[in-house]
C-alpha atoms as a PDB file:
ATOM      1  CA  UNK A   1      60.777  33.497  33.718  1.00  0.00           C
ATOM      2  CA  UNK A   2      59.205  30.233  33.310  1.00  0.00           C
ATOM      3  CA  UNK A   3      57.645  28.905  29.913  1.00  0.00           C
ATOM      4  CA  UNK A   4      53.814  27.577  29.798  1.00  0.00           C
ATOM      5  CA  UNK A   5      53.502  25.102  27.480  1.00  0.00           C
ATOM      6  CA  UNK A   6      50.237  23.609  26.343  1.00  0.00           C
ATOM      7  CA  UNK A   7      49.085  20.813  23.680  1.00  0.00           C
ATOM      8  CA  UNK A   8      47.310  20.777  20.699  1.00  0.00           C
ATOM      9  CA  UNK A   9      47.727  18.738  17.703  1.00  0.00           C
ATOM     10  CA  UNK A  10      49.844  19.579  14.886  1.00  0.00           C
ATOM     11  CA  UNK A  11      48.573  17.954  11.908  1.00  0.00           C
ATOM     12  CA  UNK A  12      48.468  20.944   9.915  1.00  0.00           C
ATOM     13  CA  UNK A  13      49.922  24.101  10.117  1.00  0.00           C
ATOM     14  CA  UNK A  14      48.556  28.554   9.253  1.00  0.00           C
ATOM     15  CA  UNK A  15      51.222  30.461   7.965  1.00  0.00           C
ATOM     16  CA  UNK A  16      51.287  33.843   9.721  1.00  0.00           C
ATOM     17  CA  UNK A  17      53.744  36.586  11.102  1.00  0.00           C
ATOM     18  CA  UNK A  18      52.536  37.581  14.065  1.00  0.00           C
ATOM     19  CA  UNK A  19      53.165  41.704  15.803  1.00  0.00           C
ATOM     20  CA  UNK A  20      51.801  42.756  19.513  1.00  0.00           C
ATOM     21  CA  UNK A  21      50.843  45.811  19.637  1.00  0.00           C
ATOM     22  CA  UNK A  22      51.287  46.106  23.710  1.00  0.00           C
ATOM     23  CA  UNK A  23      53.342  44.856  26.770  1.00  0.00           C
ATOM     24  CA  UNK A  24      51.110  41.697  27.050  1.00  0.00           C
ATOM     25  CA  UNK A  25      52.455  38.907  29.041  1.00  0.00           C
ATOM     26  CA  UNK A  26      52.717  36.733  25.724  1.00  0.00           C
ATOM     27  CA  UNK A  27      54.971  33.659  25.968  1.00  0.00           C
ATOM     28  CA  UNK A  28      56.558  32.225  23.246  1.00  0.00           C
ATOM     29  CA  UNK A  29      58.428  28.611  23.429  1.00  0.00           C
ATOM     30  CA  UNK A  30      60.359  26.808  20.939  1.00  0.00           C
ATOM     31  CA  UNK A  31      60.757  22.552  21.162  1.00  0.00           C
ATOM     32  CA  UNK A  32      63.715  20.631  19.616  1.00  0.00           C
ATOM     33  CA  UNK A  33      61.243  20.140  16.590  1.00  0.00           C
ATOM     34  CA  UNK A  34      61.067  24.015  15.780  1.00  0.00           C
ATOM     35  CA  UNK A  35      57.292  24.161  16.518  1.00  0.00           C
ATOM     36  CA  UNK A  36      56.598  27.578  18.323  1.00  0.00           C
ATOM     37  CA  UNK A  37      53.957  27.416  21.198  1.00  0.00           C
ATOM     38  CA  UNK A  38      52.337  30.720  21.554  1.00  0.00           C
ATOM     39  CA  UNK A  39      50.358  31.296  25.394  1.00  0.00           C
ATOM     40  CA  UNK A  40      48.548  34.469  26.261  1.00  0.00           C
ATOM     41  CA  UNK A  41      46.111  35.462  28.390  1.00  0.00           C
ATOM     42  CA  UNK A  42      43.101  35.318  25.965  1.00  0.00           C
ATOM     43  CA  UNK A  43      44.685  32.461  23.359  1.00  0.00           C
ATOM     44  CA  UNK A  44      47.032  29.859  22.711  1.00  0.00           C
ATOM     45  CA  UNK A  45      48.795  29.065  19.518  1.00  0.00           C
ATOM     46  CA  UNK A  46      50.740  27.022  17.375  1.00  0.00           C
ATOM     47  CA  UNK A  47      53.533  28.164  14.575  1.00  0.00           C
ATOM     48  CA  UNK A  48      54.565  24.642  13.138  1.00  0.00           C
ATOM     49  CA  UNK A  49      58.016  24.612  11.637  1.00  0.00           C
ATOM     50  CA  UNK A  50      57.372  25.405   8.105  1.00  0.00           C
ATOM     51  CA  UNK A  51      55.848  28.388   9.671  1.00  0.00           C
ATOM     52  CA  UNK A  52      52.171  28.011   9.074  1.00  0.00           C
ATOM     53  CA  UNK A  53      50.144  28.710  12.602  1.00  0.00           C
ATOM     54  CA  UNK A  54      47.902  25.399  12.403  1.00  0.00           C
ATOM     55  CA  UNK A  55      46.045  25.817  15.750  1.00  0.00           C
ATOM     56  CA  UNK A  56      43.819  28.836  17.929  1.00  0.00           C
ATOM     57  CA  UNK A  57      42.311  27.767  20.672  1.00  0.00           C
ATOM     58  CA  UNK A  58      40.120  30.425  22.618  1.00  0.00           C
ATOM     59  CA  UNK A  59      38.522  29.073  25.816  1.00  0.00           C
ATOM     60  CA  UNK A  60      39.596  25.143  24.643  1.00  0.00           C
ATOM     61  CA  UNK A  61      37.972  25.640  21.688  1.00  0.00           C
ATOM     62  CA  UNK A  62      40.182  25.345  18.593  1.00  0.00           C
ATOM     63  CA  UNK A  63      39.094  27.812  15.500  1.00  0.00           C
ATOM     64  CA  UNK A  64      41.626  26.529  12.993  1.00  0.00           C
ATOM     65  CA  UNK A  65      40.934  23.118  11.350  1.00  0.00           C
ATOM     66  CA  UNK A  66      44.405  22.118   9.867  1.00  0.00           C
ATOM     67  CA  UNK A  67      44.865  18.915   8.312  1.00  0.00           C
ATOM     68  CA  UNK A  68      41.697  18.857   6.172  1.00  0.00           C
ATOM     69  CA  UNK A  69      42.914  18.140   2.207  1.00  0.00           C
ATOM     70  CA  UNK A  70      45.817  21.063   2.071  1.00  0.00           C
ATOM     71  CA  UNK A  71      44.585  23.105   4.974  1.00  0.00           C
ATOM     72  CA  UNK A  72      47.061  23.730   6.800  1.00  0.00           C
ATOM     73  CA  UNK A  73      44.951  25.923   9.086  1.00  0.00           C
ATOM     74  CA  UNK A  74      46.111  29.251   8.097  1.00  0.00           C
ATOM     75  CA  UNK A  75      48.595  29.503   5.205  1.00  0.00           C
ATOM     76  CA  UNK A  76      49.114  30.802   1.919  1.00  0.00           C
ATOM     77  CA  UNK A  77      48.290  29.180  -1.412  1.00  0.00           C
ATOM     78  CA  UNK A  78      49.683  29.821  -4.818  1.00  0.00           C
ATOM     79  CA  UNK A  79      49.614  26.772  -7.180  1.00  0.00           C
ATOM     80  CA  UNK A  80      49.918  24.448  -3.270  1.00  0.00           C
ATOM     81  CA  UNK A  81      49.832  25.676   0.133  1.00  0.00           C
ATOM     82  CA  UNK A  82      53.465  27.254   0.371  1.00  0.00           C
ATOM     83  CA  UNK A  83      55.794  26.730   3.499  1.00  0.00           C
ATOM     84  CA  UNK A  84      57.323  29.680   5.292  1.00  0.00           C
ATOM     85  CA  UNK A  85      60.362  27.728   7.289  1.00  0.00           C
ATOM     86  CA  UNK A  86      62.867  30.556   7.717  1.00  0.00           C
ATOM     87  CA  UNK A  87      61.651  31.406  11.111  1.00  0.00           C
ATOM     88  CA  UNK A  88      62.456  33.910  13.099  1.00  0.00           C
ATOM     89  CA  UNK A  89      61.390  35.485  16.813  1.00  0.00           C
ATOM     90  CA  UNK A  90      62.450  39.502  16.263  1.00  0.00           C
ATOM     91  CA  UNK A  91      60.858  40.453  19.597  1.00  0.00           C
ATOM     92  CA  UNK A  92      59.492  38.531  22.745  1.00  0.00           C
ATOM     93  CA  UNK A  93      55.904  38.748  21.454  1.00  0.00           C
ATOM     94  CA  UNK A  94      56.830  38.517  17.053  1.00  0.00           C
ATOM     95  CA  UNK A  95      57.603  35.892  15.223  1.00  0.00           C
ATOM     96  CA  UNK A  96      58.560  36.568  11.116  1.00  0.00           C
ATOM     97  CA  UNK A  97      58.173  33.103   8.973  1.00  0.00           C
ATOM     98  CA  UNK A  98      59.008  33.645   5.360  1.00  0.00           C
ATOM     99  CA  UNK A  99      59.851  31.998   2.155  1.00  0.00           C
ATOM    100  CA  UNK A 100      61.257  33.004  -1.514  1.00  0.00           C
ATOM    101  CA  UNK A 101      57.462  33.842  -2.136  1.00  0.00           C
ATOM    102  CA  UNK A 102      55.935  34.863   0.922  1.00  0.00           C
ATOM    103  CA  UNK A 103      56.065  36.292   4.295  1.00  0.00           C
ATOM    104  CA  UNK A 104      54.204  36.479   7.376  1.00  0.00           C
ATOM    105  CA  UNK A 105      54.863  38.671  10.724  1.00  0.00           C
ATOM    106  CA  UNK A 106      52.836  37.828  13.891  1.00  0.00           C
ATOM    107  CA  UNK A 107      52.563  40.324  16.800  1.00  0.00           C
ATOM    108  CA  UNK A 108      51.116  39.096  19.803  1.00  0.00           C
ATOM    109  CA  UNK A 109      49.103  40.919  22.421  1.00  0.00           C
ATOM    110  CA  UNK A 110      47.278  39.387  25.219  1.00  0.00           C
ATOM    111  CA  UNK A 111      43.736  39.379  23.677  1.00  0.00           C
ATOM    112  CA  UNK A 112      44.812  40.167  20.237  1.00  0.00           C
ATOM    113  CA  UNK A 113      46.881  39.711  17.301  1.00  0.00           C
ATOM    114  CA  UNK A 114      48.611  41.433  14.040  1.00  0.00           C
ATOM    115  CA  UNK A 115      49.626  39.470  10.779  1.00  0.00           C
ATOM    116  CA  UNK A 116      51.172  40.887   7.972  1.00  0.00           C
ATOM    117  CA  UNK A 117      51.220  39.060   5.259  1.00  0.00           C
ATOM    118  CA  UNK A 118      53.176  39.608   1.945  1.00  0.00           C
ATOM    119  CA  UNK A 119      53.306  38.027  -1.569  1.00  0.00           C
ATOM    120  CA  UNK A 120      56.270  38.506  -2.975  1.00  0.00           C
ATOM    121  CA  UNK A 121      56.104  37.099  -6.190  1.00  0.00           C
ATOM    122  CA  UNK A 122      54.595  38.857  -9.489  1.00  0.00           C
ATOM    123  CA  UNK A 123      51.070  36.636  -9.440  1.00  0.00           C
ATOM    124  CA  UNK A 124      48.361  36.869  -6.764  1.00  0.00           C
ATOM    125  CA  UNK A 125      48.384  34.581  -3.958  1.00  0.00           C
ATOM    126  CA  UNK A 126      45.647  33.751  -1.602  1.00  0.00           C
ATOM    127  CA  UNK A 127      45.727  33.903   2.140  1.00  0.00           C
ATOM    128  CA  UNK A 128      43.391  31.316   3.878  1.00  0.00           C
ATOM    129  CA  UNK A 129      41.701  30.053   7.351  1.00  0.00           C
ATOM    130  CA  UNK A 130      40.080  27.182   7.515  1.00  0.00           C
ATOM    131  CA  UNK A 131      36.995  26.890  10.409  1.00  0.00           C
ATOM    132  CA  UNK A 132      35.281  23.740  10.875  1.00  0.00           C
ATOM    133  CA  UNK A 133      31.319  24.591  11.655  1.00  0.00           C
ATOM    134  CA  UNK A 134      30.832  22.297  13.683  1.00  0.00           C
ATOM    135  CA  UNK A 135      32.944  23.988  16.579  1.00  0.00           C
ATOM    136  CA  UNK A 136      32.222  27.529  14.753  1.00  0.00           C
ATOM    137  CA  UNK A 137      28.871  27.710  14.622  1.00  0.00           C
ATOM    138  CA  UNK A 138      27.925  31.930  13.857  1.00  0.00           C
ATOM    139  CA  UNK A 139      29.707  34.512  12.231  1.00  0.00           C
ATOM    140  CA  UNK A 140      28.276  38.070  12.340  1.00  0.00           C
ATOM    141  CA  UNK A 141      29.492  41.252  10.049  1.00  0.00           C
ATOM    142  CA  UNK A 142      29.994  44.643  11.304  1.00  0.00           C
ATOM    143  CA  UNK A 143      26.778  45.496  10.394  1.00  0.00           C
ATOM    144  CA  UNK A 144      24.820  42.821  12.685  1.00  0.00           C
ATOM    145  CA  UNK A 145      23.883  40.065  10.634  1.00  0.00           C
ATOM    146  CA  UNK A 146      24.657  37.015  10.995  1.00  0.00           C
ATOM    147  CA  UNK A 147      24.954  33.229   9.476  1.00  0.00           C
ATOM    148  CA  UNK A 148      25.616  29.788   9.871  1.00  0.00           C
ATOM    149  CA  UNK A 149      28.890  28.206   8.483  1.00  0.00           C
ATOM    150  CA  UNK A 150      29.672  27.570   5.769  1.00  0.00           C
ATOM    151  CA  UNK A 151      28.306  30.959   4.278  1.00  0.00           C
ATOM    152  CA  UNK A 152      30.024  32.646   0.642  1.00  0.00           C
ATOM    153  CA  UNK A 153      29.859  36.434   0.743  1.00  0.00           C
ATOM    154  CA  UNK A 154      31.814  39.579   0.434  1.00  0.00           C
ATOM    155  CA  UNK A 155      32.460  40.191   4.228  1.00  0.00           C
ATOM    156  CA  UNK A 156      35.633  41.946   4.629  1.00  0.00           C
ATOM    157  CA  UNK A 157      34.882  42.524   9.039  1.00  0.00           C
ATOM    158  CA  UNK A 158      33.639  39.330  10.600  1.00  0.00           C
ATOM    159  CA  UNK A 159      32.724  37.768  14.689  1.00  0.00           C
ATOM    160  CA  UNK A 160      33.413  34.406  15.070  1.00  0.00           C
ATOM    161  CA  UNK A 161      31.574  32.295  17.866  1.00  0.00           C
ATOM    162  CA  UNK A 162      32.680  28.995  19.396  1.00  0.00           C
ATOM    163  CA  UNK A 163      30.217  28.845  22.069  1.00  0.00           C
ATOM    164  CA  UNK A 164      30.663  31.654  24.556  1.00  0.00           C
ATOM    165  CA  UNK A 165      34.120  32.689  22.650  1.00  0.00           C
ATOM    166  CA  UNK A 166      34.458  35.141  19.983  1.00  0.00           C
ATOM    167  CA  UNK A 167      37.173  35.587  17.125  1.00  0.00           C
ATOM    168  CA  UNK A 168      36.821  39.478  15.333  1.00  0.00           C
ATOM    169  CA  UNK A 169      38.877  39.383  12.313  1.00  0.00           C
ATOM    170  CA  UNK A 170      39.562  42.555   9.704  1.00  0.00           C
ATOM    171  CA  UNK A 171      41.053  42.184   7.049  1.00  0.00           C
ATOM    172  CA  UNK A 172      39.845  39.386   4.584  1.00  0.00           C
ATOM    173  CA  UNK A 173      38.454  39.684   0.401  1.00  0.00           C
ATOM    174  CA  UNK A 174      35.592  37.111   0.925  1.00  0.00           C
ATOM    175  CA  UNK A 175      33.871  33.983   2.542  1.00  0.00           C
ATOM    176  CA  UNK A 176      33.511  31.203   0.715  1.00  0.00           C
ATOM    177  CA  UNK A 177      32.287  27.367   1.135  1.00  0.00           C
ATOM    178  CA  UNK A 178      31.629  24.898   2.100  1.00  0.00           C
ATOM    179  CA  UNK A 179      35.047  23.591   0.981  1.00  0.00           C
ATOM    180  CA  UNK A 180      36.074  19.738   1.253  1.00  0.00           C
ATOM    181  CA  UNK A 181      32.857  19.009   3.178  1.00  0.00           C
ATOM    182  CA  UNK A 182      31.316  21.225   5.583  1.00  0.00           C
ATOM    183  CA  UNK A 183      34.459  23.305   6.385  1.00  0.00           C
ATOM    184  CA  UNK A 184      34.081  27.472   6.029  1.00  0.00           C
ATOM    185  CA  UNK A 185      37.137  29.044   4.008  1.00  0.00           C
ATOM    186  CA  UNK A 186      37.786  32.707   5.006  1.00  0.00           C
ATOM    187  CA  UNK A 187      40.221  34.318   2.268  1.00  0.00           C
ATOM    188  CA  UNK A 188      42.678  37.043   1.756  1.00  0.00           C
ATOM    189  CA  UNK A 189      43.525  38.124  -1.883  1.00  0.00           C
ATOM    190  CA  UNK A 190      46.851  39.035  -2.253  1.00  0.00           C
ATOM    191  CA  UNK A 191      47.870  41.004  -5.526  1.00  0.00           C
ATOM    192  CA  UNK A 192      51.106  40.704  -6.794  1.00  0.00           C
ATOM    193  CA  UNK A 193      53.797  42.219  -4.696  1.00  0.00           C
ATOM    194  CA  UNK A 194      51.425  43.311  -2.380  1.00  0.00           C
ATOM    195  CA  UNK A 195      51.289  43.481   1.610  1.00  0.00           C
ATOM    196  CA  UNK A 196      48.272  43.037   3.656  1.00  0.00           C
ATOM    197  CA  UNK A 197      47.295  43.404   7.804  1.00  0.00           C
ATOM    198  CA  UNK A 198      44.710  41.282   9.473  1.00  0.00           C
ATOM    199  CA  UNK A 199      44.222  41.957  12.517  1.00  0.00           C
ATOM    200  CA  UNK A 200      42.342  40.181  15.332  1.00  0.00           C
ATOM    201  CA  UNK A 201      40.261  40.279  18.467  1.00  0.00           C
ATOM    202  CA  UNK A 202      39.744  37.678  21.036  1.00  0.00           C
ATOM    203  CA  UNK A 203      37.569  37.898  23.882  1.00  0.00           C
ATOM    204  CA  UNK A 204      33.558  36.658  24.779  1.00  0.00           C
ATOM    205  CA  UNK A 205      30.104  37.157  23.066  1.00  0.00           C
ATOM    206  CA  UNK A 206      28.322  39.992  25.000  1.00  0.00           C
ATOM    207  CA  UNK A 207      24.865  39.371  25.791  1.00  0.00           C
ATOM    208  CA  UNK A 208      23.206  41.102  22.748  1.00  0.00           C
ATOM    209  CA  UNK A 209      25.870  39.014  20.742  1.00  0.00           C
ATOM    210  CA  UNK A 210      24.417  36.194  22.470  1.00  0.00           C
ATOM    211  CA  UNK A 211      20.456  36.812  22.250  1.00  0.00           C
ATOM    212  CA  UNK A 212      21.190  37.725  18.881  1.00  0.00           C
ATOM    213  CA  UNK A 213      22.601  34.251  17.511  1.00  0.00           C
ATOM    214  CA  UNK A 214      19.769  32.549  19.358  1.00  0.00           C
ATOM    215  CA  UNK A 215      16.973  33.967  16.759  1.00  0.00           C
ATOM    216  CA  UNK A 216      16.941  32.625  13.371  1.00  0.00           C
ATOM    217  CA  UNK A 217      19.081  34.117  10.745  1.00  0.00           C
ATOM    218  CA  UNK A 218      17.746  33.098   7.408  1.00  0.00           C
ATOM    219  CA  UNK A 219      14.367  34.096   5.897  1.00  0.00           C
ATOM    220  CA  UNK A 220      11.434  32.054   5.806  1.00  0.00           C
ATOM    221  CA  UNK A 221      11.403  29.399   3.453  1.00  0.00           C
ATOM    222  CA  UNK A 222       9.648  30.243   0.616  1.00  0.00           C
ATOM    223  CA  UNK A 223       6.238  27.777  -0.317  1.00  0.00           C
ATOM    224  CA  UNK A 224       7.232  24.659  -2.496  1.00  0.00           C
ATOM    225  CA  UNK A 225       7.182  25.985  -6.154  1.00  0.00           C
ATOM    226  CA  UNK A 226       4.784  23.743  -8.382  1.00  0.00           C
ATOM    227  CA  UNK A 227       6.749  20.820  -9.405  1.00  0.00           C
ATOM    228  CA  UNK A 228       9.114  20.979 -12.759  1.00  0.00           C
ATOM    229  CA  UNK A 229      10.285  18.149 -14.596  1.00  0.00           C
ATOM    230  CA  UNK A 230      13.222  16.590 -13.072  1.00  0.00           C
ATOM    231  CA  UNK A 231      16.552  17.893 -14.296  1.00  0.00           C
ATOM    232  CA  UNK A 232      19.315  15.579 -15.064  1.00  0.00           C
ATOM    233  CA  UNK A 233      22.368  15.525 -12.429  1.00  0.00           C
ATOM    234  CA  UNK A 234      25.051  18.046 -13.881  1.00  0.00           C
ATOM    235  CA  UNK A 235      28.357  16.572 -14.991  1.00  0.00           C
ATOM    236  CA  UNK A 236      31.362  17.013 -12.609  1.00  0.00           C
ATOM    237  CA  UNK A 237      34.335  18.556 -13.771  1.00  0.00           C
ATOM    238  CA  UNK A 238      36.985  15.330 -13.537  1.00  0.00           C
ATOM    239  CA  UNK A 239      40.144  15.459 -12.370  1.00  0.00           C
ATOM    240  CA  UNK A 240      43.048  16.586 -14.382  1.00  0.00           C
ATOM    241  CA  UNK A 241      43.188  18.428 -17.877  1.00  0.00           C
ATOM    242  CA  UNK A 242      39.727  18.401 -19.911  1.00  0.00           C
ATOM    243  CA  UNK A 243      39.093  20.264 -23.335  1.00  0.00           C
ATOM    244  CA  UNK A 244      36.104  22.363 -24.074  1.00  0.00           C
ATOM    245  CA  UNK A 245      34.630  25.890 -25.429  1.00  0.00           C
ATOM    246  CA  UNK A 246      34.125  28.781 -23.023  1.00  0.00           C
ATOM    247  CA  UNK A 247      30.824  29.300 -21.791  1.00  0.00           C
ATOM    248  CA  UNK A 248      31.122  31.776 -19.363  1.00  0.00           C
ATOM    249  CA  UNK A 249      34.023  33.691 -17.609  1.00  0.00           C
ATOM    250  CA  UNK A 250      32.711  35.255 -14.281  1.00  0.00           C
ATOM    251  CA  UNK A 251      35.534  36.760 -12.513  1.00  0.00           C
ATOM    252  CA  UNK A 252      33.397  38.382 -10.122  1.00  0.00           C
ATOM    253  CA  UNK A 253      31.799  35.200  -8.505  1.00  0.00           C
ATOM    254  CA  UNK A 254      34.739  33.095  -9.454  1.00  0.00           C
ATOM    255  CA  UNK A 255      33.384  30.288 -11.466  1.00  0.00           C
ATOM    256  CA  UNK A 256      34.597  29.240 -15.109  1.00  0.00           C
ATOM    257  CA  UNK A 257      32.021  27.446 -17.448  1.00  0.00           C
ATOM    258  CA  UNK A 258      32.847  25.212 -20.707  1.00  0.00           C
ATOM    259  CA  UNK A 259      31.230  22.520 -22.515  1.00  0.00           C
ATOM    260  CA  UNK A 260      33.044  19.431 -22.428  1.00  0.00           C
ATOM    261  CA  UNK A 261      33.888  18.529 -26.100  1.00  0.00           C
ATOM    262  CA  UNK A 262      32.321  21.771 -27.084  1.00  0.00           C
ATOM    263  CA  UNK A 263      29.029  20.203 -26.575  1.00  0.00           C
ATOM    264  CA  UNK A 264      27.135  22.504 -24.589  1.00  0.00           C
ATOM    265  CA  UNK A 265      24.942  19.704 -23.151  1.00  0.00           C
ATOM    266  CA  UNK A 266      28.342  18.719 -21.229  1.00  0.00           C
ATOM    267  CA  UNK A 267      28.684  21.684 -19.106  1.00  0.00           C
ATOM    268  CA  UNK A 268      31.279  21.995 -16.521  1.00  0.00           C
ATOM    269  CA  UNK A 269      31.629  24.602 -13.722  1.00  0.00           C
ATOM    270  CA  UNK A 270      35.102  25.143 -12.618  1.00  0.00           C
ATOM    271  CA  UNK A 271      35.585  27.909  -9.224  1.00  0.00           C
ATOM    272  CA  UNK A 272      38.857  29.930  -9.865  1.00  0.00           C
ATOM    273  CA  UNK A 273      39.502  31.415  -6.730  1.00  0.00           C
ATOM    274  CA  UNK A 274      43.121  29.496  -6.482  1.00  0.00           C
ATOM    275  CA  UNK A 275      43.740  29.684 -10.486  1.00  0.00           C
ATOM    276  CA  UNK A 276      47.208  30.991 -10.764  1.00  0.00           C
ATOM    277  CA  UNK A 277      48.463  29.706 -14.200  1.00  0.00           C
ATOM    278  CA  UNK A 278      46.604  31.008 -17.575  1.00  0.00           C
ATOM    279  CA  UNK A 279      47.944  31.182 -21.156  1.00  0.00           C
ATOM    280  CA  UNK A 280      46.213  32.014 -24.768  1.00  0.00           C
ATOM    281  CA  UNK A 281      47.659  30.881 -27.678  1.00  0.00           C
ATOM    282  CA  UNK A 282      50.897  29.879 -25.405  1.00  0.00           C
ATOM    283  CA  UNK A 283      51.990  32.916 -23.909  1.00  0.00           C
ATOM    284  CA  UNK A 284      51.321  33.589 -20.190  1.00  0.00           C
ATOM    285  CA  UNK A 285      48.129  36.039 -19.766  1.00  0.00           C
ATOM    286  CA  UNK A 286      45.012  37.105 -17.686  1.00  0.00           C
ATOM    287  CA  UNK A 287      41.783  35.622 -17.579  1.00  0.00           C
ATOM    288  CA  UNK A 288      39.250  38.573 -18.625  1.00  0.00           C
ATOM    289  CA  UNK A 289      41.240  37.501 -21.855  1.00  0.00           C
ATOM    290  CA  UNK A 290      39.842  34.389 -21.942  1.00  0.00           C
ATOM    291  CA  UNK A 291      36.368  35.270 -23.482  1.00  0.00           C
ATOM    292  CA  UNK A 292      33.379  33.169 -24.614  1.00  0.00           C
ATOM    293  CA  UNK A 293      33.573  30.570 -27.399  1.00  0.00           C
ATOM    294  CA  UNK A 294      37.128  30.203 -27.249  1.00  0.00           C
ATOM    295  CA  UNK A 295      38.627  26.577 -27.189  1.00  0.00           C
ATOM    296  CA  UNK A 296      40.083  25.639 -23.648  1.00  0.00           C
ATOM    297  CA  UNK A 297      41.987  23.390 -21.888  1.00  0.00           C
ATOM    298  CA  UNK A 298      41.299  23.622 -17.969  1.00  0.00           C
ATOM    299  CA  UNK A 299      43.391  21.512 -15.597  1.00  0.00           C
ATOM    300  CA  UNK A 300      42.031  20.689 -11.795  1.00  0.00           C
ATOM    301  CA  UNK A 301      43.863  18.579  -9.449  1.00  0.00           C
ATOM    302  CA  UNK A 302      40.973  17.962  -7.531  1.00  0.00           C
ATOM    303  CA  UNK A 303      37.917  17.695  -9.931  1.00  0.00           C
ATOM    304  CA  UNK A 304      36.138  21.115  -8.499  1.00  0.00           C
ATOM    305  CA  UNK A 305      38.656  24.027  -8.970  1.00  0.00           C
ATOM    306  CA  UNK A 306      40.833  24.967 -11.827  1.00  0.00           C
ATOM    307  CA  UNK A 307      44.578  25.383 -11.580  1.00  0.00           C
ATOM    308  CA  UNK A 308      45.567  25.728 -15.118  1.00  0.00           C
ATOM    309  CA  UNK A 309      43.964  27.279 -18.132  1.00  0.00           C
ATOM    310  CA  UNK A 310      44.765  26.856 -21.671  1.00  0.00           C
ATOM    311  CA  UNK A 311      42.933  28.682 -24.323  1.00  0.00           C
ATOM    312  CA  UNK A 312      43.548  29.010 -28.290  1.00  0.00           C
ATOM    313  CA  UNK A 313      41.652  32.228 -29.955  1.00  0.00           C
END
C-alpha cells in the first residue's frame, strides 16, 4: 500500500495518543526525523518526535497553533510543556507517546479521533490546545450557544468552526483566554494519577450550524454608564519571585491576589491555572491552605501566571 504524505509546518508540536475506533483507511508515515504524518479521509495530522501532535488541518485549515510562547499545539504542561518521545505505533491506526510523567494514546478513525491522556505523577497536570481565532472563528456548546474566540467558560462539549469545517471535542475542564495575544486555550485538568478520554469529531457545519453563527452572539451593549473618575492603570505582576500579603485565593476562577509589599494599594493578580509548586512554612502543601493575610512569595516566569508559591503563616 502506498503512503500519502502531506506538509505542514512543524514548529511546535500537541502531545496526544491517538485510538480508532473503526476500519478507517487511516495512514500513518514515519520520516528519518521521527515525525509521524497522520492522513485520513476527514483530517491530516502531525505527531512531532517528542510526541506532541502540533498540527490538524480539516479542509486546509489548520486548528492547532503550535509555536506560540510554549504551545506546542496540543501537549501537556506541568511546571513546562513536557515531551512524550518514547513513541510507539501499537496498531495501523494508534500511536502511544509517553514519558516518565505522562502518556498519550491516539486512535484514528477516518472522521474522528480518541486520546487518552494520563498523568502519571502525584500533582495535577494540565492538558492543552491552542486555536488561533483568527482561523477559528465560532465555537458553540452542546446546548446551542455560541461565541467568538477567545471566550473563558466552563464548557466541557464544544463545535469548532474554521469556515465551512467543524472540530466537536468532549472531554475538556474549561476555556480560557485570550492567552499570549489573541490565541483561545482549551484545557484538560488532569488530577494526580488520573486518566482522561477526549474524543473528537470532524466533519462540516450543517446549515442551521451555519445560519446560526451568522446572527450575533453577544447581548446588546449596554448604554454608556455616566462617567467615573478615571482609575489608575493596575500594576502588573513582574516577572520572577515578588513578596506580598494574600488578598484573595479564588480557586474557582483561578486567580491569586496580593499586595505587593503588603501595601494593598500595590495589588497584583496572578491566574493559577498552571501553578504546580506550593509550600507554607516550607513544607510542600495545597493552595485552599494558603488563606488571606498570610505573607507570600509568588514566582511567575512570565509576569501573568504563577508557578511557585511561598507562604509563611
Amino acid at each position: 500500500m502506498k503512503t500519502k504524505s502531506f506538509s505542514i509546518a512543524t514548529t511546535g508540536a500537541a502531545c496526544f495518543l491517538l485510538a480508532l475506533t473503526d476500519a478507517a483507511p487511516v495512514q500513518i508515515a514515519t520520516d528519518a526525523n521521527n515525525v509521524r504524518t497522520i492522513t485520513a479521509p476527514g483530517y491530516q495530522a502531525i505527531v512531532a518526535a517528542d510526541g506532541c501532535l502540533t498540527n490538524l488541518r480539516i479542509d486546509g485549515q489548520e486548528f492547532l497553533k503550535p509555536g506560540v510562547s510554549i504551545s506546542r499545539g496540543s501537549y501537556f504542561h506541568q511546571a513546562g510543556a513536557l515531551k512524550l518521545p518514547e513513541i510507539t505505533q501499537p496498531s495501523d491506526n494508534t500511536l502511544v507517546a509517553s514519558s516518565d510523567k505522562a502518556e498519550i494514546r491516539y486512535e484514528f478513525a477516518s472522521h474522528a479521533m480518541t486520546w487518552t491522556i494520563v498523568n502519571k505523577t502525584d500533582k495535577g497536570m494540565s492538558f492543552f490546545l491552542i486555536f488561533d481565532p483568527s482561523v477559528v472563528t465560532s465555537v458553540m456548546n452542546d446546548k446551542g450557544d455560541t461565541a467568538r474566540p477567545a471566550v473563558a467558560n466552563n464548557w466541557q462539549k464544544t463545535i469548532w468552526f474554521a469556515g465551512k469545517s467543524r472540530l466537536e471535542i468532549s472531554g475538556s475542564t474549561k476555556l480560557w483566554g485570550p492567552w499570549a495575544g489573541p490565541y483561545q486555550v482549551w484545557e484538560a485538568w488532569l488530577q494526580p494519577n488520573q486518566t482522561r478520554t477526549i474524543e473528537f469529531k470532524i466533519g462540516q457545519a450543517s446549515e442551521a450550524e451555519t445560519a446560526k453563527l451568522a446572527k450575533p452572539t453577544a447581548p446588546a451593549p449596554a448604554p454608556a454608564p455616566v462617567a467615573a473618575p478615571a482609575k489608575p492603570p493596575q500594576e502588573k505582576p513582574p516577572i520572577g519571585p515578588t513578596t506580598g500579603t494574600v488578598l484573595e485565593n479564588d480557586i474557582q476562577n483561578l486567580l491569586f491576589k496580593i499586595a505587593r509589599d503588603a501595601d494593598p494599594k500595590r495589588p497584583l493578580t496572578y491566574n493559577i491555572s498552571v501553578l504546580t509548586e506550593v509550600f507554607l512554612n516550607g513544607k510542600p502543601a495545597k493552595l485552599d491552605a494558603i488563606r488571606k493575610g498570610m505573607k507570600v512569595t509568588v514566582t511567575s516566569s512570565d509576569g501573568k501566571a504563577a508557578d511557585r508559591v511561598d507562604a509563611t503563616d
